[in-house]
C-alpha atoms as a PDB file:
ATOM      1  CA  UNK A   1      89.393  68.240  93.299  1.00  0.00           C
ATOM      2  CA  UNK A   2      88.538  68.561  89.665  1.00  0.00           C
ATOM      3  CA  UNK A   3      90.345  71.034  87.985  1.00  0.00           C
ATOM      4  CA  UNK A   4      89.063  73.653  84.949  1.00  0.00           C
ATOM      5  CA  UNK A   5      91.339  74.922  82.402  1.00  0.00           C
ATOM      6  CA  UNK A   6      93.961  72.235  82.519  1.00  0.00           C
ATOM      7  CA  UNK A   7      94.876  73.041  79.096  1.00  0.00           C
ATOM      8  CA  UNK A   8      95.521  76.346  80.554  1.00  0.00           C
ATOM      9  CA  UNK A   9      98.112  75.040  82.404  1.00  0.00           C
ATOM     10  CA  UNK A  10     100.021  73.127  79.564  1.00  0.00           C
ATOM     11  CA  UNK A  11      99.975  76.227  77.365  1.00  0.00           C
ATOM     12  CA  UNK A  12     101.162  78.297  80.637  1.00  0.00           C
ATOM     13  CA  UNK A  13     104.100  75.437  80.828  1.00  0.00           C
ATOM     14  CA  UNK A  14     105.063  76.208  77.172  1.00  0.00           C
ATOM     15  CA  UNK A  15     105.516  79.955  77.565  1.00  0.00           C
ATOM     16  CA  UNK A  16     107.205  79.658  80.822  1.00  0.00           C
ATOM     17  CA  UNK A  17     109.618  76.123  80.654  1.00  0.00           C
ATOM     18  CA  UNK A  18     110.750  76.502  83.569  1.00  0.00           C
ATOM     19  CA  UNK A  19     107.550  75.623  85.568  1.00  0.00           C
ATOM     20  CA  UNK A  20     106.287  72.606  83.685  1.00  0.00           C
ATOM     21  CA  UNK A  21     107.414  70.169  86.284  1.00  0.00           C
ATOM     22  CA  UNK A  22     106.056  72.403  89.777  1.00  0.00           C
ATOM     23  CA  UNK A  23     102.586  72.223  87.031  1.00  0.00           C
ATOM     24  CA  UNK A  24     102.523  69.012  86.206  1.00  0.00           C
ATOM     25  CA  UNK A  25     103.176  67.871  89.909  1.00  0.00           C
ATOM     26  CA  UNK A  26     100.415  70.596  91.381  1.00  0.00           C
ATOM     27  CA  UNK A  27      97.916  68.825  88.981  1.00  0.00           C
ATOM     28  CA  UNK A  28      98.592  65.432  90.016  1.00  0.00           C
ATOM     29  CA  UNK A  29      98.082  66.394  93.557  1.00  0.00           C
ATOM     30  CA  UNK A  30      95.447  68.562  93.351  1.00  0.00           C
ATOM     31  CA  UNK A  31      93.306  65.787  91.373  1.00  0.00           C
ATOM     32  CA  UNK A  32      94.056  63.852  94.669  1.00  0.00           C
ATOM     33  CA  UNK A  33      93.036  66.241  97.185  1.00  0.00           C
ATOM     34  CA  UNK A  34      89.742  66.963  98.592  1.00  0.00           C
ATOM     35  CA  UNK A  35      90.448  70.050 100.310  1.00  0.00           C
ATOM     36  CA  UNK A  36      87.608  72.057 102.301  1.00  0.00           C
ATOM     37  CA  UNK A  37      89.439  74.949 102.929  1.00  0.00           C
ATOM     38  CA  UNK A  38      92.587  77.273 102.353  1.00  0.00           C
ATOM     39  CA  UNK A  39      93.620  75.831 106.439  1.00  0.00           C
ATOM     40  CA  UNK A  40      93.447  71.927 104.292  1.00  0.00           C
ATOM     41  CA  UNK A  41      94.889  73.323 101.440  1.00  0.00           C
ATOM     42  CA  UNK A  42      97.674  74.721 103.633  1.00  0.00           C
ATOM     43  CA  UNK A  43      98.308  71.802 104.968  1.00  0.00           C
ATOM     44  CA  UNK A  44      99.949  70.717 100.908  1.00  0.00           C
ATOM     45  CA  UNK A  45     101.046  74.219 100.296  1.00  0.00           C
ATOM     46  CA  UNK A  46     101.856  75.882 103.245  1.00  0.00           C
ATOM     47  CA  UNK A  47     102.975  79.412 101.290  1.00  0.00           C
ATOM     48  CA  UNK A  48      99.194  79.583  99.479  1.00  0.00           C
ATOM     49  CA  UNK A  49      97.898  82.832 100.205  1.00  0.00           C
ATOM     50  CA  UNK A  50      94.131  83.823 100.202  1.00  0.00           C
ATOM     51  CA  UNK A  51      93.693  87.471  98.167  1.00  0.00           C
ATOM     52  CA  UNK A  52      90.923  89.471  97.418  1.00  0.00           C
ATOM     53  CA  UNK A  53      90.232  90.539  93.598  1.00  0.00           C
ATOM     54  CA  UNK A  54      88.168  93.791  92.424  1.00  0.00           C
ATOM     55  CA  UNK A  55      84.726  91.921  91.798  1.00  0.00           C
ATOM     56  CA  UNK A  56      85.167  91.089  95.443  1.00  0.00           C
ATOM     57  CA  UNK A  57      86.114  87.316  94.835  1.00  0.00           C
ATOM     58  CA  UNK A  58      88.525  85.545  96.876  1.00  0.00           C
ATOM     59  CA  UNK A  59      91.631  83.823  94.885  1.00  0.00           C
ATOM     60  CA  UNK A  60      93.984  81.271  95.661  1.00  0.00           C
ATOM     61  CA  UNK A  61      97.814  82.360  95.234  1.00  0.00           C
ATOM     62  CA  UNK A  62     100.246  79.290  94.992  1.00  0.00           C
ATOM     63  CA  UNK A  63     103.929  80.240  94.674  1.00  0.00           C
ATOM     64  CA  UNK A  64     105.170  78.252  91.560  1.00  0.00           C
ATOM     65  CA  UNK A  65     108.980  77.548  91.718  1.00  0.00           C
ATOM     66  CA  UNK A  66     110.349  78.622  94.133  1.00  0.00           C
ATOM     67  CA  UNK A  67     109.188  82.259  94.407  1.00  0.00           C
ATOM     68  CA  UNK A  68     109.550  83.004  90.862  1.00  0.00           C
ATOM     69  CA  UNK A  69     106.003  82.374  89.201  1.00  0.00           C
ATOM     70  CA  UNK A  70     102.559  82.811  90.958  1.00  0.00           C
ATOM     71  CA  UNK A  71      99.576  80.598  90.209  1.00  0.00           C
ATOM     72  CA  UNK A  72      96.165  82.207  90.764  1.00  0.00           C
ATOM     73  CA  UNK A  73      92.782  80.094  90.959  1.00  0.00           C
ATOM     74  CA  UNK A  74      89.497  80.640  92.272  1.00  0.00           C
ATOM     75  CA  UNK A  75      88.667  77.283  94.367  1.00  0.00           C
ATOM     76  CA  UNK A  76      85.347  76.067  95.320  1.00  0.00           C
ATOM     77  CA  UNK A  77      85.275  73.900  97.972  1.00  0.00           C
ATOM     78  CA  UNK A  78      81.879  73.114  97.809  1.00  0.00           C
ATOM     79  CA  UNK A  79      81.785  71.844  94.854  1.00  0.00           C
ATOM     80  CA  UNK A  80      85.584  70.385  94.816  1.00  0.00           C
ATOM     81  CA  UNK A  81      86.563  72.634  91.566  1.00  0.00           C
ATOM     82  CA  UNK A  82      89.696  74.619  91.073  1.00  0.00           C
ATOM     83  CA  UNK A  83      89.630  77.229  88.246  1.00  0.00           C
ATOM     84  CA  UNK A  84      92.520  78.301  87.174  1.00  0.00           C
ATOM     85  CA  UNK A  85      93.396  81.844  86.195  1.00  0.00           C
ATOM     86  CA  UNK A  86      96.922  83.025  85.597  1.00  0.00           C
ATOM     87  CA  UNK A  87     100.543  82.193  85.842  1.00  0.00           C
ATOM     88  CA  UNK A  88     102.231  84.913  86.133  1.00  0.00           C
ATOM     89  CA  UNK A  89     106.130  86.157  86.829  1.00  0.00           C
ATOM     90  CA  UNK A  90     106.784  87.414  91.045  1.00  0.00           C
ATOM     91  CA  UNK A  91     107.235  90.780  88.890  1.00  0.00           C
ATOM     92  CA  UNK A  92     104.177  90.835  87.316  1.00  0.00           C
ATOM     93  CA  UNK A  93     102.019  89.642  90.932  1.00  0.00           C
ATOM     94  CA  UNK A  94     104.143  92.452  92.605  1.00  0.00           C
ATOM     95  CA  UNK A  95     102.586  95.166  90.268  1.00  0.00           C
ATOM     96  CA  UNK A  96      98.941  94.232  91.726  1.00  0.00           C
ATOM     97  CA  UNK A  97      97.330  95.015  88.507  1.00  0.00           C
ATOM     98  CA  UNK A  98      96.438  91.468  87.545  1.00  0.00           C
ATOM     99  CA  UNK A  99      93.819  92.026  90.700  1.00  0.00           C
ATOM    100  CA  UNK A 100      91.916  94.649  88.243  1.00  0.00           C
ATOM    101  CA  UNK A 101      91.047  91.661  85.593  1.00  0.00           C
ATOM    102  CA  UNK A 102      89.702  89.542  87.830  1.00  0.00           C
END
């Protein structure tokens, strides 16, 4: 999979320290993968949750440390692309208003 916005996820490392290691990991074996579907990408991340946004999109939700952080990205199997979108705190995902910017 080729992933958009890696820089994205080296700035998201700096504001949040704690997840640089879960990030730097996700991109190595994302880069590797050639998923075809959330059931393959499940396979990897078992906890990766498929959830849909306000302009009707379907996201990919990857728990990031434990439970503590939440990566979203849009995937696109078709092409073998992985955008990413946010990091974001378990706090801030349980509010559900990151699904209005999207």
């Amino acid at each position: 999979m080729r992933i958009i916005k890696e820089a994205f996820l080296v700035q998201a490392g700096k504001l949040h320290p704690k997840t640089i290691s879960y990030l730097e990991a996700w991109r190595r074996i994302v880069r590797a993968a050639e998923w075809g579907s959330l059931a393959e990408v499940r396979r990897t991340y078992p906890s990766t949750d498929a959830v849909r946004v306000k302009s009707g999109r379907q996201v990919l939700v990857f728990n990031v440390c434990g439970n503590d952080f939440r990566l979203v990205v849009a995937a696109h199997f078709n092409r073998q692309i992985i955008y990413t979108l946010l990091l974001m705190t378990h706090a801030e995902y349980s509010k559900d208003t990151w699904k209005d910017r999207l």
